[in-house]
PDB file of N, CA and C in Angstrom:
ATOM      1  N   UNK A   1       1.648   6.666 -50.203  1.00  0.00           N
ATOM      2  CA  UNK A   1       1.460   5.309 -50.701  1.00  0.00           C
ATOM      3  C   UNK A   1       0.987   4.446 -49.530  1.00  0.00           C
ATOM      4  N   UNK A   2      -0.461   4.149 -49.590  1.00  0.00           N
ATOM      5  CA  UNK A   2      -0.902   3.302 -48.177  1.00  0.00           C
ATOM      6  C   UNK A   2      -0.033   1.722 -48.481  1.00  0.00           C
ATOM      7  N   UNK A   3       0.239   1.173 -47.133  1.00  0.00           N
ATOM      8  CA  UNK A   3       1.040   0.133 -47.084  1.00  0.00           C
ATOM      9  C   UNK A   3       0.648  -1.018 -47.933  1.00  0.00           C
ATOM     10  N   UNK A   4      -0.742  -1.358 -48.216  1.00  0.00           N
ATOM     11  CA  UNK A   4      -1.121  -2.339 -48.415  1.00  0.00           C
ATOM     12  C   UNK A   4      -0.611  -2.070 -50.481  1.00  0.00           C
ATOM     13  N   UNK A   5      -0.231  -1.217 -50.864  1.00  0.00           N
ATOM     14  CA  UNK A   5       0.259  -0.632 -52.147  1.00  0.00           C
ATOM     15  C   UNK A   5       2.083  -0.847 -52.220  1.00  0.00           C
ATOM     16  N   UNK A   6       2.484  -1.738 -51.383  1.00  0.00           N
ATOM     17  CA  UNK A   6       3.965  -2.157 -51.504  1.00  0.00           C
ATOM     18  C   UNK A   6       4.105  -2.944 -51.888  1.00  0.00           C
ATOM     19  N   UNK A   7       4.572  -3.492 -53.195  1.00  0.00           N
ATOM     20  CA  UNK A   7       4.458  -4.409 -53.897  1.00  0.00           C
ATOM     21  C   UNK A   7       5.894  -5.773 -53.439  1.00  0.00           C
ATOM     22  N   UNK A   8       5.754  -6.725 -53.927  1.00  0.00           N
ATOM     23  CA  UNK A   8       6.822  -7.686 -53.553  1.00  0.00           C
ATOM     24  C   UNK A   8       7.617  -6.826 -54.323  1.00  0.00           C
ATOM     25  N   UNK A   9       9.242  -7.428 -54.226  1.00  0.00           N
ATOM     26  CA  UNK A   9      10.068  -7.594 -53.069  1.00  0.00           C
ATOM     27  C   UNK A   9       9.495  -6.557 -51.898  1.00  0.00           C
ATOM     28  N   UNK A  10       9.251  -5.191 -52.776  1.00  0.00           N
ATOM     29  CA  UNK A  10       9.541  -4.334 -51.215  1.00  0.00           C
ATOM     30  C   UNK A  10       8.748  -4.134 -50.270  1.00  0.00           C
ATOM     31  N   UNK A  11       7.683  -4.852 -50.217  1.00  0.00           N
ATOM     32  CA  UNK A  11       7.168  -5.336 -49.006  1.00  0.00           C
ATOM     33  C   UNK A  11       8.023  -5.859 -47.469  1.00  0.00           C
ATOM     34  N   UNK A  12       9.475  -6.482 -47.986  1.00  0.00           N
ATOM     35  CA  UNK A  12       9.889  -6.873 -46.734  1.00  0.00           C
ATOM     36  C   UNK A  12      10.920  -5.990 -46.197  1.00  0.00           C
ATOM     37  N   UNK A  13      10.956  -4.739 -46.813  1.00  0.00           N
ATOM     38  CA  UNK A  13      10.714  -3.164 -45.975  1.00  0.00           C
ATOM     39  C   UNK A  13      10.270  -2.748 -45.023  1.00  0.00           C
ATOM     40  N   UNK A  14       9.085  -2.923 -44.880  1.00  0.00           N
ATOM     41  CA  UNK A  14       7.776  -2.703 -43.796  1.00  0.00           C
ATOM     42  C   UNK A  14       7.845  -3.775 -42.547  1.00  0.00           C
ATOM     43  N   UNK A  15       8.350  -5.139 -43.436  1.00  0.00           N
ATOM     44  CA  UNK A  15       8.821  -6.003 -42.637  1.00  0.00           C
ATOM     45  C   UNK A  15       9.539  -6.334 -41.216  1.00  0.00           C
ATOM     46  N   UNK A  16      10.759  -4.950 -42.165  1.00  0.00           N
ATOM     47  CA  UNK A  16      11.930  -5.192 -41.340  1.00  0.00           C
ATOM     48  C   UNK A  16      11.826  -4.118 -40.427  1.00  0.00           C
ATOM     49  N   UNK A  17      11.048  -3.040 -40.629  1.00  0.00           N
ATOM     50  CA  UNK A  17      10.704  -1.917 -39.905  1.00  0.00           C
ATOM     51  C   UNK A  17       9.899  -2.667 -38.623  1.00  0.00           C
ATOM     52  N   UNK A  18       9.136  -3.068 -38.802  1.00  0.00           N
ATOM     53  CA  UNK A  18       8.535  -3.912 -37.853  1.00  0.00           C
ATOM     54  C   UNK A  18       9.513  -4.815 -36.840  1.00  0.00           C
ATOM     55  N   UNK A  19       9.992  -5.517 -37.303  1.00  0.00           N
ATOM     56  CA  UNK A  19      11.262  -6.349 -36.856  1.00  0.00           C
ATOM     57  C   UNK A  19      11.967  -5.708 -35.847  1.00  0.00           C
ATOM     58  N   UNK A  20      12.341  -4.199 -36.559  1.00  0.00           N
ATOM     59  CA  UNK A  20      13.499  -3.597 -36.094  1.00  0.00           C
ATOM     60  C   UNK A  20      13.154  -2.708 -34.627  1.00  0.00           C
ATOM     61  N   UNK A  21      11.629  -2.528 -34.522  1.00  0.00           N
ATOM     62  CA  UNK A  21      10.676  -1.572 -33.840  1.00  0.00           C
ATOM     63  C   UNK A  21      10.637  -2.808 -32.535  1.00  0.00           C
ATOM     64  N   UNK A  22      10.504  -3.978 -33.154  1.00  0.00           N
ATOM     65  CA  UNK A  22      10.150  -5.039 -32.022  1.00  0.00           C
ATOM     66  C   UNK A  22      11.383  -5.451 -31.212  1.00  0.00           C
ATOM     67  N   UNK A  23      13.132  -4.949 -31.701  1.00  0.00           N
ATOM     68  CA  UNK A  23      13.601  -5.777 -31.464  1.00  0.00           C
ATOM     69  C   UNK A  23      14.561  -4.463 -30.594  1.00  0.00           C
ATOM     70  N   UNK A  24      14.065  -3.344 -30.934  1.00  0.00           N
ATOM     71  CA  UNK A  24      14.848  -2.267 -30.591  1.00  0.00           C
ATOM     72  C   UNK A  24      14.204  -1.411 -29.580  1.00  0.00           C
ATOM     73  N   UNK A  25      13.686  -1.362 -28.597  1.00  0.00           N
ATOM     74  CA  UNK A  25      12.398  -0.556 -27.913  1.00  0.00           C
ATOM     75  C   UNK A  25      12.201   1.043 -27.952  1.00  0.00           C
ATOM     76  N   UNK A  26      13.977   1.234 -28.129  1.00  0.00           N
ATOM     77  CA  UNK A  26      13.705   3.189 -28.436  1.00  0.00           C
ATOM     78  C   UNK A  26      13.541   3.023 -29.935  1.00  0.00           C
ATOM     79  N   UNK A  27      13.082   2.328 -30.751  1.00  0.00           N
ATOM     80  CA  UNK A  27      12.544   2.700 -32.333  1.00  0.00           C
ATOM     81  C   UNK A  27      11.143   2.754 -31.832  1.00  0.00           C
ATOM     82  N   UNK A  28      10.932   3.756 -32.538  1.00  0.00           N
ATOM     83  CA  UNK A  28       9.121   3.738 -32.780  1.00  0.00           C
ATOM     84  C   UNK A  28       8.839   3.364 -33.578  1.00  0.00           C
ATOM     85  N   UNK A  29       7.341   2.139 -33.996  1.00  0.00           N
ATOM     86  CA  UNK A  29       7.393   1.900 -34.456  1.00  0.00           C
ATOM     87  C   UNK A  29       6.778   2.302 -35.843  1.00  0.00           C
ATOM     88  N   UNK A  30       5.962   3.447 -35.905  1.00  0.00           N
ATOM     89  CA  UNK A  30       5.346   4.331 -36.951  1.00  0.00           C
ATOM     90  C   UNK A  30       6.216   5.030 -37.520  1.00  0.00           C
ATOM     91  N   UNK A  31       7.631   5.520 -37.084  1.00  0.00           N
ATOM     92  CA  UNK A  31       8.298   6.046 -37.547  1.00  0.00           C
ATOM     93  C   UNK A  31       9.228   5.231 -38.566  1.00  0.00           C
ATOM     94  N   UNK A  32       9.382   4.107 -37.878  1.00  0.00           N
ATOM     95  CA  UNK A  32      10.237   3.154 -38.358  1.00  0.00           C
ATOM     96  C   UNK A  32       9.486   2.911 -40.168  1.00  0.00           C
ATOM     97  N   UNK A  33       8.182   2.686 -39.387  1.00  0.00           N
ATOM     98  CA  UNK A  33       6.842   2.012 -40.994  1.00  0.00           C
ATOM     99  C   UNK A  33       7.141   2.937 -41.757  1.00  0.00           C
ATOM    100  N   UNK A  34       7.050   4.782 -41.160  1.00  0.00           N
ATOM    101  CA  UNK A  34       7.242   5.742 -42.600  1.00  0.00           C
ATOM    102  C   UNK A  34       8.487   5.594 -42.857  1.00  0.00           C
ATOM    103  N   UNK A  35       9.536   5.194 -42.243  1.00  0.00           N
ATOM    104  CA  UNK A  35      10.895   5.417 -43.218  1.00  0.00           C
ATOM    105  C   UNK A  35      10.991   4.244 -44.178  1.00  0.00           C
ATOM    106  N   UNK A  36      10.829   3.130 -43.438  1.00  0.00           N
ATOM    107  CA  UNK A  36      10.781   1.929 -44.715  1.00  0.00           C
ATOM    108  C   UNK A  36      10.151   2.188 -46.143  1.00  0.00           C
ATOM    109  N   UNK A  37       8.773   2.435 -45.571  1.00  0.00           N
ATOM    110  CA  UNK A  37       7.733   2.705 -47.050  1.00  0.00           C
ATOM    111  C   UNK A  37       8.556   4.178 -47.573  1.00  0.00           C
ATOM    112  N   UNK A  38       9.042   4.702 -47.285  1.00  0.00           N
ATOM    113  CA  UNK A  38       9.575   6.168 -48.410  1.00  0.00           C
ATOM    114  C   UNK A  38      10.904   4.947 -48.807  1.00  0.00           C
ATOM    115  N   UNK A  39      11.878   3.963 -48.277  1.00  0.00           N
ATOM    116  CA  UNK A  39      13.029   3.342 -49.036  1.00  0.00           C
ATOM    117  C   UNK A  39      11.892   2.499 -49.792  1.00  0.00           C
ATOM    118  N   UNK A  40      10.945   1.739 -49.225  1.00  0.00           N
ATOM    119  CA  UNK A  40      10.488   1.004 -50.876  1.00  0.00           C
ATOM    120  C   UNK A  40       9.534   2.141 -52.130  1.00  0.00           C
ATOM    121  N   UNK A  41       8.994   2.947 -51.281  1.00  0.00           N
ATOM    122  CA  UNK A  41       8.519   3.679 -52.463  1.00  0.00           C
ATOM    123  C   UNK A  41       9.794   4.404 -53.844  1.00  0.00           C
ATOM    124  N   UNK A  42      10.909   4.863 -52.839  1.00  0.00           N
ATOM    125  CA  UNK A  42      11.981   5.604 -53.723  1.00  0.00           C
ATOM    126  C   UNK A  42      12.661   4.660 -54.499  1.00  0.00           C
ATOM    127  N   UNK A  43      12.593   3.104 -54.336  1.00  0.00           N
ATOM    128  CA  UNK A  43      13.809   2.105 -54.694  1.00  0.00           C
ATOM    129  C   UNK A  43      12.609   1.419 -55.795  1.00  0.00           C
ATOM    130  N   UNK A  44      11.237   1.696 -55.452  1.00  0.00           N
ATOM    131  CA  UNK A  44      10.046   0.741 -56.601  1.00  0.00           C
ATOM    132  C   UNK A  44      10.208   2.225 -57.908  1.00  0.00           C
ATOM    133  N   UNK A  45       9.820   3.044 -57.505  1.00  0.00           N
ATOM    134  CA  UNK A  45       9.800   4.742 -58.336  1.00  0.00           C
ATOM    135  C   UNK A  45      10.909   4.273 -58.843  1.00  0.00           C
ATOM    136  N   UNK A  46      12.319   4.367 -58.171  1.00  0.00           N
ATOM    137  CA  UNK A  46      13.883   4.732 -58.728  1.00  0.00           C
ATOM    138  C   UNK A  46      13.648   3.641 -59.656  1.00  0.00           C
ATOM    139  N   UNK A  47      13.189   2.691 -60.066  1.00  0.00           N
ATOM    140  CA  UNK A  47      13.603   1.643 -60.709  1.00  0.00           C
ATOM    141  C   UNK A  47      15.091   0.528 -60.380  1.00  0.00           C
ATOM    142  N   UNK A  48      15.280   0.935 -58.829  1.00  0.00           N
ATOM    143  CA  UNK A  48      16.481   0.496 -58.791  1.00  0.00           C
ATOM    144  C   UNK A  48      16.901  -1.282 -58.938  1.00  0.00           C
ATOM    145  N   UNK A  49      15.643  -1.884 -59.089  1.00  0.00           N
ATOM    146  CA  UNK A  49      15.453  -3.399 -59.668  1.00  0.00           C
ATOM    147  C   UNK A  49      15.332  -4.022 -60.924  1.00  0.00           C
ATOM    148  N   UNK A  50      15.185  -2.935 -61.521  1.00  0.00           N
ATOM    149  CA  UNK A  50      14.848  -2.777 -63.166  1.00  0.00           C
ATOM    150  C   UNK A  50      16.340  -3.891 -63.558  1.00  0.00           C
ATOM    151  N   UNK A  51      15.383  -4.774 -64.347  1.00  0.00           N
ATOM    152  CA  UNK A  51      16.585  -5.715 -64.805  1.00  0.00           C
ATOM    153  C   UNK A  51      16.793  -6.701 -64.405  1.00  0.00           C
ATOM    154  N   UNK A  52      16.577  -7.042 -63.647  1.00  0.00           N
ATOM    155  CA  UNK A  52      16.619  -8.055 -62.074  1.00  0.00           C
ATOM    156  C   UNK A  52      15.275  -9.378 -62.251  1.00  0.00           C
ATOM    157  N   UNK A  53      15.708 -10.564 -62.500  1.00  0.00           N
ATOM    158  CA  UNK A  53      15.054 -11.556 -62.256  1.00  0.00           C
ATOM    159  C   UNK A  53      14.362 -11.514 -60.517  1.00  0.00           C
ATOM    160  N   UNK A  54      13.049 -11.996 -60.371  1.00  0.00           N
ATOM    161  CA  UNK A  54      12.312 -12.453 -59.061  1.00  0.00           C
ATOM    162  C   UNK A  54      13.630 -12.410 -58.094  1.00  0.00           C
ATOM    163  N   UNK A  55      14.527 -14.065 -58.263  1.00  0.00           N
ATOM    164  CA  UNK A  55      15.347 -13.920 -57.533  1.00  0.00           C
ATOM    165  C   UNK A  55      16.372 -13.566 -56.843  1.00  0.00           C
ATOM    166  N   UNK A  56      16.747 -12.703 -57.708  1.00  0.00           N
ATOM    167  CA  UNK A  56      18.213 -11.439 -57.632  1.00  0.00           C
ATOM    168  C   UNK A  56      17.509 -10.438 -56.795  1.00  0.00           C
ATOM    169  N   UNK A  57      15.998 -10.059 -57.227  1.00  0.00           N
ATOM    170  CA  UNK A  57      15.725  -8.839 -56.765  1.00  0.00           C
ATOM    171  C   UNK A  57      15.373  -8.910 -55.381  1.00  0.00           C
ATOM    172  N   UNK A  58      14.572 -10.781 -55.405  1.00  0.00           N
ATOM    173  CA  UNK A  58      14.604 -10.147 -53.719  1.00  0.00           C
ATOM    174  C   UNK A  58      16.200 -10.308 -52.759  1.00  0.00           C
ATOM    175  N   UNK A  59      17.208 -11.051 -53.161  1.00  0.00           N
ATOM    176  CA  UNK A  59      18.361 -11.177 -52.613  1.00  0.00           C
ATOM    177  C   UNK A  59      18.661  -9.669 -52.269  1.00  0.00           C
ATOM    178  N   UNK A  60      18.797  -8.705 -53.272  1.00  0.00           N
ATOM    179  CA  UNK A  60      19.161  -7.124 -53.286  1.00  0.00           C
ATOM    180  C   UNK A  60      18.246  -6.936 -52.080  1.00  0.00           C
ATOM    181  N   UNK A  61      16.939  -7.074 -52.223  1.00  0.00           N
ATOM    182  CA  UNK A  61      15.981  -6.094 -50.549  1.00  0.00           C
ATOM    183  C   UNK A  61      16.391  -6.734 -49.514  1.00  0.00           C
ATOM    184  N   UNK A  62      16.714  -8.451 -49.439  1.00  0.00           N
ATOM    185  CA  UNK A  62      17.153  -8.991 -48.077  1.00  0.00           C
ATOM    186  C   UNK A  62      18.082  -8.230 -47.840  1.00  0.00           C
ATOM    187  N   UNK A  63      18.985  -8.033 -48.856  1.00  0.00           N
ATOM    188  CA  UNK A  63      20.577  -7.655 -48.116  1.00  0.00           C
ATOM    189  C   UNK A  63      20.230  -6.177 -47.816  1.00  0.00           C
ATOM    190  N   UNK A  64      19.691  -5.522 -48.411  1.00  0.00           N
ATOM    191  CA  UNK A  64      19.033  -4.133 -47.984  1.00  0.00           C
ATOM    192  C   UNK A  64      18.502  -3.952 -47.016  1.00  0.00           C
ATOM    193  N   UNK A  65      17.746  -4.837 -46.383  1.00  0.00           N
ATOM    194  CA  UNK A  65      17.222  -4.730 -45.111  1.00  0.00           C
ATOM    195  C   UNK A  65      17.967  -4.893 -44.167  1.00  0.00           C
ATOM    196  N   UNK A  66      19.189  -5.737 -44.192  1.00  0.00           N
ATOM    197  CA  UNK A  66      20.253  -6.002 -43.162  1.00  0.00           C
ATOM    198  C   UNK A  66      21.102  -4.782 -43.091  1.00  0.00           C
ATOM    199  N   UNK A  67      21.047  -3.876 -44.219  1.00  0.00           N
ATOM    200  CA  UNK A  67      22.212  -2.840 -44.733  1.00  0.00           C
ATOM    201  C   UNK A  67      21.797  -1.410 -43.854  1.00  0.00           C
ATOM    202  N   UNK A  68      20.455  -1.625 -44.200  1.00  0.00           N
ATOM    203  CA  UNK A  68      19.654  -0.005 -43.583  1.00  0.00           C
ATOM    204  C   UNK A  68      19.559  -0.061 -42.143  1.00  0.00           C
ATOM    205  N   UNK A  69      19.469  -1.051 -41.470  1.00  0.00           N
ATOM    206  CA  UNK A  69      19.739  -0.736 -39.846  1.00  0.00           C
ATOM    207  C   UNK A  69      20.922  -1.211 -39.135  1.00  0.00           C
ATOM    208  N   UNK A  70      22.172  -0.867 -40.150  1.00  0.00           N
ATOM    209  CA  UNK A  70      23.381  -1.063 -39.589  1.00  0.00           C
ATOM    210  C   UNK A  70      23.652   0.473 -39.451  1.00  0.00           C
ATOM    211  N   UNK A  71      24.948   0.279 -38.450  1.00  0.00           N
ATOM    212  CA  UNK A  71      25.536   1.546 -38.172  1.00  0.00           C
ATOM    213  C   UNK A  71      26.094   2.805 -39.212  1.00  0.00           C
ATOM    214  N   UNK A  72      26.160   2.135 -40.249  1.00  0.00           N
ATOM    215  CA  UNK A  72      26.603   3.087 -41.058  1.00  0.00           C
ATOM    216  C   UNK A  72      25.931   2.417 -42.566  1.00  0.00           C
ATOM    217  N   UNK A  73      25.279   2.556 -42.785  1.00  0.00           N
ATOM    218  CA  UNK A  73      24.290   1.765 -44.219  1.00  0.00           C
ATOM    219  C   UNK A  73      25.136   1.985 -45.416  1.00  0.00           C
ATOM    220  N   UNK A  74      25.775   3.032 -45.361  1.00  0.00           N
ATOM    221  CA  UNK A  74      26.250   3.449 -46.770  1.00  0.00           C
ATOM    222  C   UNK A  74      27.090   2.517 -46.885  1.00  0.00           C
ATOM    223  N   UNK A  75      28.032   2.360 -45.581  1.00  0.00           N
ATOM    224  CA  UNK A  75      29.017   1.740 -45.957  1.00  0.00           C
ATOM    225  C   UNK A  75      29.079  -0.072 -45.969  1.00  0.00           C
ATOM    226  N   UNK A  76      27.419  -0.503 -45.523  1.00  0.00           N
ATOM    227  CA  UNK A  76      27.093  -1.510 -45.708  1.00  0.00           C
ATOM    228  C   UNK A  76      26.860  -2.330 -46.865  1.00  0.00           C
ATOM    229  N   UNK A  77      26.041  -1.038 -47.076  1.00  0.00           N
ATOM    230  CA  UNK A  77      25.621  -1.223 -48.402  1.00  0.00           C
ATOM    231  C   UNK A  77      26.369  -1.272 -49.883  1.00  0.00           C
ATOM    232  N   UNK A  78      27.578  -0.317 -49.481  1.00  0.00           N
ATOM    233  CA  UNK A  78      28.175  -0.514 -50.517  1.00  0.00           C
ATOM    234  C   UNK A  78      29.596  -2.078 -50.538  1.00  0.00           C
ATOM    235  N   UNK A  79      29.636  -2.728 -49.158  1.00  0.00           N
ATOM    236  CA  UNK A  79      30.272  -3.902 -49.183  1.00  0.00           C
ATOM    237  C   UNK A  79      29.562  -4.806 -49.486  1.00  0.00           C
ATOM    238  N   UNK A  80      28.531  -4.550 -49.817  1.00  0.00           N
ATOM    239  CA  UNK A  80      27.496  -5.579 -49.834  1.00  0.00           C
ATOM    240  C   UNK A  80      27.138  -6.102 -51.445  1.00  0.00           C
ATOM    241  N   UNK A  81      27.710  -4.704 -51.970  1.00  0.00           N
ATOM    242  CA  UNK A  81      27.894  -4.826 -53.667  1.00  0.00           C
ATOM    243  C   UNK A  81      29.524  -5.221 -54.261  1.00  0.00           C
ATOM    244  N   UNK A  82      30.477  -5.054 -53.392  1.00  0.00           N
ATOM    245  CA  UNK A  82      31.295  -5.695 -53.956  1.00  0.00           C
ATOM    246  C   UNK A  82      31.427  -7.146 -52.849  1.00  0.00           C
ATOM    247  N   UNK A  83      30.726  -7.376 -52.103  1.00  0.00           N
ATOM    248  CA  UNK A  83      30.506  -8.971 -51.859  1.00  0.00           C
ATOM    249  C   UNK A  83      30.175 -10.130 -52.837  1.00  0.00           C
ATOM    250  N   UNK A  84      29.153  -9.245 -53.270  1.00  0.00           N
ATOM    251  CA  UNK A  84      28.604 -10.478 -54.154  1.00  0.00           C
ATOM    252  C   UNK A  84      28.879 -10.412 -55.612  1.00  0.00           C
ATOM    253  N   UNK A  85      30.109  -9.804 -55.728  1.00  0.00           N
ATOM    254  CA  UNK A  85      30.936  -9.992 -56.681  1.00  0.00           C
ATOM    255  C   UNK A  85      32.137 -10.722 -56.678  1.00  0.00           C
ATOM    256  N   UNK A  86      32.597 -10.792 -55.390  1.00  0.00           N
ATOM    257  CA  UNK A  86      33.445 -11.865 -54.694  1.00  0.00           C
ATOM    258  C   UNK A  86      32.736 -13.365 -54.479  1.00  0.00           C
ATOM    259  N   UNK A  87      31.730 -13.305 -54.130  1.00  0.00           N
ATOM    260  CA  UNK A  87      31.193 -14.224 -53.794  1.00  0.00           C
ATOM    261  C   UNK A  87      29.231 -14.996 -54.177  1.00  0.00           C
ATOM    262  N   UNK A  88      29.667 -14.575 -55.313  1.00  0.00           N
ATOM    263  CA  UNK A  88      27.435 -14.610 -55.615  1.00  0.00           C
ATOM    264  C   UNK A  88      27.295 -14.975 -55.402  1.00  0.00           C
ATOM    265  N   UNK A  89      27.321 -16.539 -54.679  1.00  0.00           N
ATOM    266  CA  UNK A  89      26.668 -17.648 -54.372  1.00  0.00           C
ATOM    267  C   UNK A  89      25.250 -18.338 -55.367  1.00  0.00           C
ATOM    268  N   UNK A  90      24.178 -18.288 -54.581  1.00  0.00           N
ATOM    269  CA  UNK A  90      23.750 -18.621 -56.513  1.00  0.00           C
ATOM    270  C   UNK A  90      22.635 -17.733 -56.883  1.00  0.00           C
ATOM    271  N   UNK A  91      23.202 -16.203 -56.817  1.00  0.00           N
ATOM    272  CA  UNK A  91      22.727 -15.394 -57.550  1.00  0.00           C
ATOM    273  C   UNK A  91      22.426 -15.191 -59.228  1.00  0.00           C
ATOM    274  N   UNK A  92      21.431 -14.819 -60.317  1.00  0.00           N
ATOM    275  CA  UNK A  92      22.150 -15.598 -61.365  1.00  0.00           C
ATOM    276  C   UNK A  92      22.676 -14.509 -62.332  1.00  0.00           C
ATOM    277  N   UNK A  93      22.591 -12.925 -61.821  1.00  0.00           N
ATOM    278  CA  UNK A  93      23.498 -12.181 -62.464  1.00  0.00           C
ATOM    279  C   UNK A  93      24.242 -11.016 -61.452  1.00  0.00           C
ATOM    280  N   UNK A  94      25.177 -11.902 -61.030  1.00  0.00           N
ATOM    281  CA  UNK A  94      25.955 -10.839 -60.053  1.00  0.00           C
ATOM    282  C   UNK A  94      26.417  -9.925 -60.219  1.00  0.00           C
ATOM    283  N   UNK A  95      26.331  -9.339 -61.246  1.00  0.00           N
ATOM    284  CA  UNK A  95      26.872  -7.892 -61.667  1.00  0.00           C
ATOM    285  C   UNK A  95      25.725  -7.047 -61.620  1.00  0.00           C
ATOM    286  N   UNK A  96      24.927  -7.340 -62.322  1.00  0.00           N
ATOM    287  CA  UNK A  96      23.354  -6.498 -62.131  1.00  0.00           C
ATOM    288  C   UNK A  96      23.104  -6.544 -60.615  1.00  0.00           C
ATOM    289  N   UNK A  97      23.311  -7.047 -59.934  1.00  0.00           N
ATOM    290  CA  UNK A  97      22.975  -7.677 -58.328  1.00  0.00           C
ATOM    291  C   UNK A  97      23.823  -6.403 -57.591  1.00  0.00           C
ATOM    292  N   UNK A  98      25.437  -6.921 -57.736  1.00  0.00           N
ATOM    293  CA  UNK A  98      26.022  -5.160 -57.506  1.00  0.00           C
ATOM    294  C   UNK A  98      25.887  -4.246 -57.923  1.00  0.00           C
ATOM    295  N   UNK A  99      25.430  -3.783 -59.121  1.00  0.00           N
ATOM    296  CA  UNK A  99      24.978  -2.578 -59.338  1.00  0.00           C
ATOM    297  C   UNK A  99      23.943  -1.615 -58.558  1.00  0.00           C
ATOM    298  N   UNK A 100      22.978  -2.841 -58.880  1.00  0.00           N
ATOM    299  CA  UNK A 100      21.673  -2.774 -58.006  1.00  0.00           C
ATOM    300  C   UNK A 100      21.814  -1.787 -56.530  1.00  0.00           C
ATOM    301  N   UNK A 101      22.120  -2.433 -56.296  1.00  0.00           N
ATOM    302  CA  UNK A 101      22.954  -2.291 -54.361  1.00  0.00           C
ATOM    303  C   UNK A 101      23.558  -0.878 -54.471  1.00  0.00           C
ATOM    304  N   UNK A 102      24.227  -0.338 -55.431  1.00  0.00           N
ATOM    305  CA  UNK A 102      25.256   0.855 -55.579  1.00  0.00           C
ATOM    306  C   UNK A 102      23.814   1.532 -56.396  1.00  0.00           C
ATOM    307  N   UNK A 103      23.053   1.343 -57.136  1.00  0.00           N
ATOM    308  CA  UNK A 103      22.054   2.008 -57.865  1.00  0.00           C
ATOM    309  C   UNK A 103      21.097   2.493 -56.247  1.00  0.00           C
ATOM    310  N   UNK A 104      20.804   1.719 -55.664  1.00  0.00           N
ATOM    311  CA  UNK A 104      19.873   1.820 -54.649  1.00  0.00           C
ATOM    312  C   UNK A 104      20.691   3.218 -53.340  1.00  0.00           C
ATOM    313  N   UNK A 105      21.790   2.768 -53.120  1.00  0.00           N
ATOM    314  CA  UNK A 105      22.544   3.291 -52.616  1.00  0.00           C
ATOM    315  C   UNK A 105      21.731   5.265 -53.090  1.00  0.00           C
ATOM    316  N   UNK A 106      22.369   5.435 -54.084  1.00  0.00           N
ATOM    317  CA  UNK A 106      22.424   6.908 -54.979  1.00  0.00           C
ATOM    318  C   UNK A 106      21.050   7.130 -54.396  1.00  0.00           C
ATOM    319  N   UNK A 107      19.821   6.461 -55.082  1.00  0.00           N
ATOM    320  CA  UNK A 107      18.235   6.782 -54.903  1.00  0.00           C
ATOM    321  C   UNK A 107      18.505   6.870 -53.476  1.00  0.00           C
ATOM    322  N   UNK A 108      18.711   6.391 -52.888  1.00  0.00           N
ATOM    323  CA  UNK A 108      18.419   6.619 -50.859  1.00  0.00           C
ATOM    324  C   UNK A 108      19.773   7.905 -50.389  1.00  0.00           C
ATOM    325  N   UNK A 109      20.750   8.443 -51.382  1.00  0.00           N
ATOM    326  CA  UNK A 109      21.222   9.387 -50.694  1.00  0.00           C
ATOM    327  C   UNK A 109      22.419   8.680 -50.008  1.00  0.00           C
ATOM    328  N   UNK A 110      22.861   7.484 -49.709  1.00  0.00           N
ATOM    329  CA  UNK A 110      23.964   7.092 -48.685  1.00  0.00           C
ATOM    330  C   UNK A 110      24.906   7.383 -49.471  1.00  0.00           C
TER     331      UNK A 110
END
């Protein structure tokens, strides 16, 4: 899937790969670009947004992007779905929002 074929939200995938390449000097940064684009290709494929208003869905990739270059993602990721069940702030369906997060989770293997 050439990059310019990443559709919003998961465009800020590639983003953060970039980010993470700039901010980290032992990341490479081509390596970094193919792992992002296989999480947005598997999470656009998985349907793991399916359901999801514009704004829920990109809240789910922000917090995804913070989730995947933590020390342990799985386990980021999965506080990250019962966060915003504690706390949605003004998400406007927080249950689909955690799911999401735990749906995405499965498709990426954590």
């Amino acid at each position: 899937m050439p990059t310019h074929a990443v559709r919003p939200p998961f465009d800020r995938f590639l983003a953060t790969a970039e980010a993470v390449a700039e901010a980290r000097p032992e990341v490479d940064l081509e390596i970094a670009r193919e792992v992002f684009l296989e999480v947005a290709t598997r999470l656009d494929n998985g349907l793991a947004l399916d359901g999801l208003d514009d704004h829920d869905a990109s809240a789910v990739v922000d917090g995804l992007c913070d989730d995947l270059v933590t020390q342990d993602p799985a386990a980021a990721v999965r506080a990250h779905s019962e966060a915003t069940l504690a706390a949605p702030g003004d998400l406007h369906d927080p249950e689909s929002v955690s799911r999401a997060y735990l749906v995405a989770a499965s498709i990426l293997q954590l």
